[in-house]
Protein backbone atom coordinates (compact mmCIF):
# COMPACT_ATOMS: atom_id res chain seq x y z
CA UNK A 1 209.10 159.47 -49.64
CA UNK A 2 207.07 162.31 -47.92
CA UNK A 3 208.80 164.10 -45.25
CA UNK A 4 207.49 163.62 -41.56
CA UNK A 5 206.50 167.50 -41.85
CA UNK A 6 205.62 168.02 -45.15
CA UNK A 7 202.18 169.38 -45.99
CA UNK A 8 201.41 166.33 -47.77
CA UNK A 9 202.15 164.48 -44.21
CA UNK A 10 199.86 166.49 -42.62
CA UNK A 11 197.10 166.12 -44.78
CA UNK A 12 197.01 162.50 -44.47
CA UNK A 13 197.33 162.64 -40.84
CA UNK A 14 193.81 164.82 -40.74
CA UNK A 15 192.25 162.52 -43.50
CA UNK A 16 193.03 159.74 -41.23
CA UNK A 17 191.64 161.70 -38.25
CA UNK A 18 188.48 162.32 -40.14
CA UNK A 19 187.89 158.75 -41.44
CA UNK A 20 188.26 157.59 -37.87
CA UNK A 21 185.39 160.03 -36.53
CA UNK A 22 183.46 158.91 -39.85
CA UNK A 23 183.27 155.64 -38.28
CA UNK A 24 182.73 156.70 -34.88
CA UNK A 25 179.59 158.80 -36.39
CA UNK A 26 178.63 155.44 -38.21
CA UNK A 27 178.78 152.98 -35.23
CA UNK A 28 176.64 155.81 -33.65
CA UNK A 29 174.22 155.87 -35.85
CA UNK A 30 173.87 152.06 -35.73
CA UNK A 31 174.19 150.82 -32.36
CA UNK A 32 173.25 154.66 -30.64
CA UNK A 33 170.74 155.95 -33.04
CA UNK A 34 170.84 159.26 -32.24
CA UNK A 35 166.97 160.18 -33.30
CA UNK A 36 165.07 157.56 -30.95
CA UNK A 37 167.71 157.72 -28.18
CA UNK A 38 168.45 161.22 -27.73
CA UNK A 39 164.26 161.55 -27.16
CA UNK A 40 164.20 158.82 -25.20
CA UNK A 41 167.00 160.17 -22.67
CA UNK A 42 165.30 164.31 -22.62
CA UNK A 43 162.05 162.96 -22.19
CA UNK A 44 163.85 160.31 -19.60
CA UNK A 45 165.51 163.39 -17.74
CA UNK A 46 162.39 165.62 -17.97
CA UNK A 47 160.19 163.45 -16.44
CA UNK A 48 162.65 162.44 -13.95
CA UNK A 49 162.89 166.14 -13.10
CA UNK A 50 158.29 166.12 -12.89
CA UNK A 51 158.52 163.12 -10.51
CA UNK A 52 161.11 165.35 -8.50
CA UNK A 53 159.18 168.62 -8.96
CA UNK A 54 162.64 169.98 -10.56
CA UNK A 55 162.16 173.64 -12.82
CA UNK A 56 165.67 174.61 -12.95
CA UNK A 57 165.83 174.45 -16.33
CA UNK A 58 170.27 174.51 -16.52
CA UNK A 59 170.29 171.49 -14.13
CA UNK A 60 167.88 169.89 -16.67
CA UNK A 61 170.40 170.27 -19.43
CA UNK A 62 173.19 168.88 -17.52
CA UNK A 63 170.92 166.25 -16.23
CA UNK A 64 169.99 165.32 -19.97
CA UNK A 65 174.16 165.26 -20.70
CA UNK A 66 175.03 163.23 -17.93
CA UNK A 67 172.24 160.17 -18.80
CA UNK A 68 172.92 160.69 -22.58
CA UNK A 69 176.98 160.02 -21.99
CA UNK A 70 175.80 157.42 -19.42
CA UNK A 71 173.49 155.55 -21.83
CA UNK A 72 176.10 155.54 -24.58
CA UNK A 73 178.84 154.29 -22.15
CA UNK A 74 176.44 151.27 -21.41
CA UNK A 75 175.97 150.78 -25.44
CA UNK A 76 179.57 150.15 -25.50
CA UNK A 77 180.27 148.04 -22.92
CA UNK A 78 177.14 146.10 -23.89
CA UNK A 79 178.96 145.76 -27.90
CA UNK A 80 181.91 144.19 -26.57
CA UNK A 81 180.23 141.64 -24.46
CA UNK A 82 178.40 140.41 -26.84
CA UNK A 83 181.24 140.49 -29.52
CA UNK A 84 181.78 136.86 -29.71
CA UNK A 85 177.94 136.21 -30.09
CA UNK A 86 177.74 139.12 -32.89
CA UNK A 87 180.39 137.18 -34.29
CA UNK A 88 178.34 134.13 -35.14
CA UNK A 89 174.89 135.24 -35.05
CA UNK A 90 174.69 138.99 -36.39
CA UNK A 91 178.38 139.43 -38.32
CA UNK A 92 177.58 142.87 -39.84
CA UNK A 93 177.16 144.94 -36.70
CA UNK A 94 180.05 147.21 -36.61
CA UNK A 95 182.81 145.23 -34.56
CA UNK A 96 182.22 141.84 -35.97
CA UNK A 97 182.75 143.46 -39.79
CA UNK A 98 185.82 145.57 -38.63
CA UNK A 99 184.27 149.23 -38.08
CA UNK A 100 185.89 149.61 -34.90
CA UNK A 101 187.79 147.56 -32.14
CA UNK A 102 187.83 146.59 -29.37
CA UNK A 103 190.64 148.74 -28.10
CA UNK A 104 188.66 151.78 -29.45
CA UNK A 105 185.74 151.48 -27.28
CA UNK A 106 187.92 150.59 -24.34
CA UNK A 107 189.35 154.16 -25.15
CA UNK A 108 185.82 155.57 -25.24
CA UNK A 109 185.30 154.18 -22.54
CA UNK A 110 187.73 155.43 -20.50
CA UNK A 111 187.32 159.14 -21.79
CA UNK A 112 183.31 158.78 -21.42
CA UNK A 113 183.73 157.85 -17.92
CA UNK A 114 186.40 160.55 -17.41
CA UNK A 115 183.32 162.98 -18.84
CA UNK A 116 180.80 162.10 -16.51
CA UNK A 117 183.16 162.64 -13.34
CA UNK A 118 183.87 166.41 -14.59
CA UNK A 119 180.68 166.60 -15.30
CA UNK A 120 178.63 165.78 -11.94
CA UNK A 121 181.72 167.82 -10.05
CA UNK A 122 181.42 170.32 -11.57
CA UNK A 123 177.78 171.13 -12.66
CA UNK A 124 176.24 168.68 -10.63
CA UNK A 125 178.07 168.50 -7.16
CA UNK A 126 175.38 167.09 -5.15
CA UNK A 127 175.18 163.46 -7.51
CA UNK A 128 178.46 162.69 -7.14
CA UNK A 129 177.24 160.11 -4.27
CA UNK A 130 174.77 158.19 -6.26
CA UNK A 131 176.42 158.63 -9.64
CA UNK A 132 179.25 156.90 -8.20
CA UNK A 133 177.11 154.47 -7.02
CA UNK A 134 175.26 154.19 -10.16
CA UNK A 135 178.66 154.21 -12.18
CA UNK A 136 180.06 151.32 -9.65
CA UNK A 137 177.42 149.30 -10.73
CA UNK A 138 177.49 149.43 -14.74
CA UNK A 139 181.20 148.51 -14.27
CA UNK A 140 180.41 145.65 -12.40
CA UNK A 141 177.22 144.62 -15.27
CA UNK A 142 180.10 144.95 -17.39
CA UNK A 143 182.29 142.21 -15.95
CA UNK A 144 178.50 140.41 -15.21
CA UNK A 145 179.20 140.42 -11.66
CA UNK A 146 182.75 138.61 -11.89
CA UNK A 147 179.99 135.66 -12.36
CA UNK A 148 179.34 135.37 -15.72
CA UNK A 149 178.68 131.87 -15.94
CA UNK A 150 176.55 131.72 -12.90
CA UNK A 151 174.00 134.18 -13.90
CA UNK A 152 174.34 134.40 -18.01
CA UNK A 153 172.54 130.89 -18.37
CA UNK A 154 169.41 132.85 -16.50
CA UNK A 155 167.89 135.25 -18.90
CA UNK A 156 165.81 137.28 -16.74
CA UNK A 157 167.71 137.34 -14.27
CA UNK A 158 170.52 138.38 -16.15
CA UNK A 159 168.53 141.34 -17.42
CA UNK A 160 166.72 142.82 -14.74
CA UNK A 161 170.29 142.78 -12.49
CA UNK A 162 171.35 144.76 -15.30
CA UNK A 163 168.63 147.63 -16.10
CA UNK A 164 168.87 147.70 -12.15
CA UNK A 165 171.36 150.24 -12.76
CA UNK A 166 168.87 152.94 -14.01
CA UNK A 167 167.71 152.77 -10.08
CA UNK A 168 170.71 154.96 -9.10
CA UNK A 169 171.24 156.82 -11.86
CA UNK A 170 167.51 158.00 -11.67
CA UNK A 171 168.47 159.22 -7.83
CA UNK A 172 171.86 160.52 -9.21
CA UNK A 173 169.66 162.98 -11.75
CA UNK A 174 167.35 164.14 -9.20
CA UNK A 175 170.17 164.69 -6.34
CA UNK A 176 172.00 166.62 -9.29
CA UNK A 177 168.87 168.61 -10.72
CA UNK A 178 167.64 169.44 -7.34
CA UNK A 179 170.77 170.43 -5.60
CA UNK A 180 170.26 168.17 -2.84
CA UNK A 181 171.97 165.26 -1.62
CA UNK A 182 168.90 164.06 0.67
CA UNK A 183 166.72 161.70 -1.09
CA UNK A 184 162.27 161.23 0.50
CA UNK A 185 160.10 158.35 -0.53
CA UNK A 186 158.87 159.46 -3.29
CA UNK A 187 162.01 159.56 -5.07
CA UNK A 188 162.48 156.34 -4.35
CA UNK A 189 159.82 155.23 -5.66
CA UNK A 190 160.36 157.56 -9.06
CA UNK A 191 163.28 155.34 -9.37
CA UNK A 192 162.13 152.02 -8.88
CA UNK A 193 159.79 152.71 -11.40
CA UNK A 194 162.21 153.83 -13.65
CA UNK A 195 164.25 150.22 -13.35
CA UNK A 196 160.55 148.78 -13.95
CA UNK A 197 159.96 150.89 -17.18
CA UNK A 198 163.25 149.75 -18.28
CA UNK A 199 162.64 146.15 -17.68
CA UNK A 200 159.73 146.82 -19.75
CA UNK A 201 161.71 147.49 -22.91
CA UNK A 202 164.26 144.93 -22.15
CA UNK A 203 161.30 142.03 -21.66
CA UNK A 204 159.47 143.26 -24.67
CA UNK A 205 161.95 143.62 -27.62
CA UNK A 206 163.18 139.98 -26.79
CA UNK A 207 159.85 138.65 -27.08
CA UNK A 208 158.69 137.14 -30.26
CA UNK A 209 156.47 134.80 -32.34
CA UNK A 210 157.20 131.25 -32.71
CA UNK A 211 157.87 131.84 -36.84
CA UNK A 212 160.16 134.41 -35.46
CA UNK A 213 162.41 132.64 -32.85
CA UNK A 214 166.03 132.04 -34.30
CA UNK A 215 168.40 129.47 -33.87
CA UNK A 216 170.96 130.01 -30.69
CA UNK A 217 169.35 133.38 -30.27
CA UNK A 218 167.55 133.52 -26.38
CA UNK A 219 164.04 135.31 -26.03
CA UNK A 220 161.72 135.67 -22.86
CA UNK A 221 159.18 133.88 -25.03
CA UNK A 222 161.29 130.85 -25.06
CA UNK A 223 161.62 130.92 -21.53
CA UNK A 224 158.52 132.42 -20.63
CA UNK A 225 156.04 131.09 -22.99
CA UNK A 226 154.13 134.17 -25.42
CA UNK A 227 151.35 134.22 -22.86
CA UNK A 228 154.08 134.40 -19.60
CA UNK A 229 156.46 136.72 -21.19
CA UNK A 230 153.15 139.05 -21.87
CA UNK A 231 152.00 138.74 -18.19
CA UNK A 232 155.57 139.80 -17.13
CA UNK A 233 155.33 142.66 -18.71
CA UNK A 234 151.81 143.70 -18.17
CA UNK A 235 152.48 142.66 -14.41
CA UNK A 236 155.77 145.25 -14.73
CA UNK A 237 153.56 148.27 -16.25
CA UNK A 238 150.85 147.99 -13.04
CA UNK A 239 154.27 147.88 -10.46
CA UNK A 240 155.02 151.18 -12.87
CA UNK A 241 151.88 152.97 -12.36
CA UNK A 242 151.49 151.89 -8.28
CA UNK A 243 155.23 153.52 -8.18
CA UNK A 244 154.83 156.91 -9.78
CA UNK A 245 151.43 157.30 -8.64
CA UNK A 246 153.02 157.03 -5.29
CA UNK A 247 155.64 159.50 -6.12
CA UNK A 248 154.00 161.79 -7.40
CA UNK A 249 150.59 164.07 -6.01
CA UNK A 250 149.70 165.45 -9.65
CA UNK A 251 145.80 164.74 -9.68
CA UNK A 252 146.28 163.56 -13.70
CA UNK A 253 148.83 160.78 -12.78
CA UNK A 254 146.35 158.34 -12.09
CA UNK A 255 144.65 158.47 -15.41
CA UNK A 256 147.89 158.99 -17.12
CA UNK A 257 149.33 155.55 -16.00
CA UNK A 258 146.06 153.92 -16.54
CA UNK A 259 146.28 155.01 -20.12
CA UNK A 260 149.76 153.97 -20.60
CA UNK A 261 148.84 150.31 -18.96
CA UNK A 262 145.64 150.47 -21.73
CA UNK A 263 148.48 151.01 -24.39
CA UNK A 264 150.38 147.84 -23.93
CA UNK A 265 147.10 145.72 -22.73
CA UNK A 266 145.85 146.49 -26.23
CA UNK A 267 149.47 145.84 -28.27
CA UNK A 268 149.33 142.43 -25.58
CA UNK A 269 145.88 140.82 -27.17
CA UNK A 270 147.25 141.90 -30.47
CA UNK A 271 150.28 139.88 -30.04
CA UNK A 272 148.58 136.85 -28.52
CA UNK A 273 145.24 136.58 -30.71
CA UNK A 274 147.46 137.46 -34.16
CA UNK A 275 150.15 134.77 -34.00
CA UNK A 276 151.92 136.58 -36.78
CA UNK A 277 155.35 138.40 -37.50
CA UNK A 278 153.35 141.49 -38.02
CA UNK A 279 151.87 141.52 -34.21
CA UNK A 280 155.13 140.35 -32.98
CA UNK A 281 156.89 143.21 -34.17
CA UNK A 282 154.21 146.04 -33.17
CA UNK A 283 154.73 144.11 -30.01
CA UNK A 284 158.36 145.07 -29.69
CA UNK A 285 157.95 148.28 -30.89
CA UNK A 286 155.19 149.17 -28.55
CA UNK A 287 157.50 148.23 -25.27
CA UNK A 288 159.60 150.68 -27.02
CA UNK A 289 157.11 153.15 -27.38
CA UNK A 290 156.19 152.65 -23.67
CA UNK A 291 159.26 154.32 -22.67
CA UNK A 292 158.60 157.28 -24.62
CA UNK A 293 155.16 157.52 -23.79
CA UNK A 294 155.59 157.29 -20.13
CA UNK A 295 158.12 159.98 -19.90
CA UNK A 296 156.30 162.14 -22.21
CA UNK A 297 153.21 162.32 -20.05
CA UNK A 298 155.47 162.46 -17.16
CA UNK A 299 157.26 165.87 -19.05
CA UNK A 300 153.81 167.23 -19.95
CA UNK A 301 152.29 166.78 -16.22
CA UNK A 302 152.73 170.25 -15.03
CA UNK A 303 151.23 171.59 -18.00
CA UNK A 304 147.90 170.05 -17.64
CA UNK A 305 144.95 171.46 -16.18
């Protein structure tokens, strides 16, 4: 029998510790990728900072910090709300085969949240009204409102109440970037159309093809119809353009949101003249894009002439 101090002891403690963050790093890399959603989040924060006419280049980083840790707190509470569905319909996703529990996120959790409070006090003082607004509201997404049954049964709605929280946090990163608690018009509008980019994504990667629709599994194209749950989202990319147009008084915004509207118009009469799996992925993958593409241009504004 090894002795509670032994060296032996000890060794197995920090091989424990280390499988434990092994999983951590794998759940990550599953459910968090770290490649497509740490770009995502800088070019979210950098263009967030454009819209706001932001340069200070510290409060960018901190900005970038505080939606990453955001964004990851969301992942979680999103995993164990749907744990019972993952259950039945998609089993190998890290809690359903045993990776992790639900305790440990709740831990996360906790310690995530705990990070973004020391964070916005400290480095980013003049958030801390809207982040606690913004952080109010993903607590209440994740107990769906204390409704659950009311407003689960109602897809969209269900959705769009929920990316409705990137409204405040997009006014929490420019109150915290800019160093000002008082918020105009225009950043308004910067984050309303920040909670219609998101809807974007949301809309299009549950959209597919009718040889792609599963069993018990809900899509916007079931309740939408292909063609409606393409007009939703075209009709959501011109509300995006109208709103940072508005917010913004760089002479290339126009033809910047024209050209991301072009991007999904084209990916939309792929998907609906190609009923195939091919054009129904592209399809998902370019409302993905969008997000990346939108912020990008919105990061490379002040550098064009």
């Amino acid at each position: 029998m090894k002795r509670a101090n032994s060296t032996a002891s000890d060794i197995d403690f920090i091989k424990s510790i280390l499988r434990y963050l092994w999983r951590w790093m794998i759940f990550i890399w599953e459910r968090f990728n770290p490649p497509s959603h740490f770009v995502m989040i800088i070019l979210f924060t950098m263009g967030t900072a454009t819209l706001a006419d932001i340069t200070d280049s510290s409060r960018i980083v901190f900005g970038a910090i505080l939606a990453t840790i955001f964004f990851l707190r969301l992942r979680l509470f999103d995993e164990i709300k749907d744990y019972e569905t993952d259950i039945a319909i998609n089993p190998t996703r890290p809690l359903p085969r045993g990776l992790l529990t639900i305790f440990d996120l709740k831990i996360a959790l906790i310690a995530l949240l705990v990070c973004e409070a020391v964070l916005v006090t400290t480095y980013l003082p003049s958030a801390l009204a809207t982040w606690g607004i913004a952080a109010t509201w993903s607590l209440l997404m994740y107990k769906e409102f204390f409704i659950p049954n009311l407003i689960r049964p109602y897809l969209t709605t269900y959705a769009t109440s929920h990316t409705l929280v990137t409204l405040p946090l997009t006014l929490a990163l420019i109150t915290g970037m800019s160093g000002d608690t008082r918020i105009d018009n225009s950043e308004v509008w910067a984050a309303i159309g920040a909670w219609l980019v998101f809807n974007i994504f949301e809309l299009g990667r549950k959209t597919f093809q009718p040889m792609e629709e599963r069993e018990n599994v809900e899509s916007y194209s079931l309740v939408w119809g292909r063609f409606g749950a393409i007009a939703l989202v075209l009709a959501h990319a011109a509300l995006v353009a109208f709103a940072f147009i508005t917010a913004s008084n760089n002479q290339h915004m126009p033809q910047t949101m024209y050209a991301c509207v072009g991007f999904l118009v084209i990916c939309a009469l792929l998907y609906l003249i190609k009923v195939e799996k091919w054009s129904g992925q592209l399809w998902r993958v370019a409302s993905s894009v969008y997000i990346i593409l939108v912020y990008g241009a919105l990061a490379l504004l002040p550098y064009m002439r």
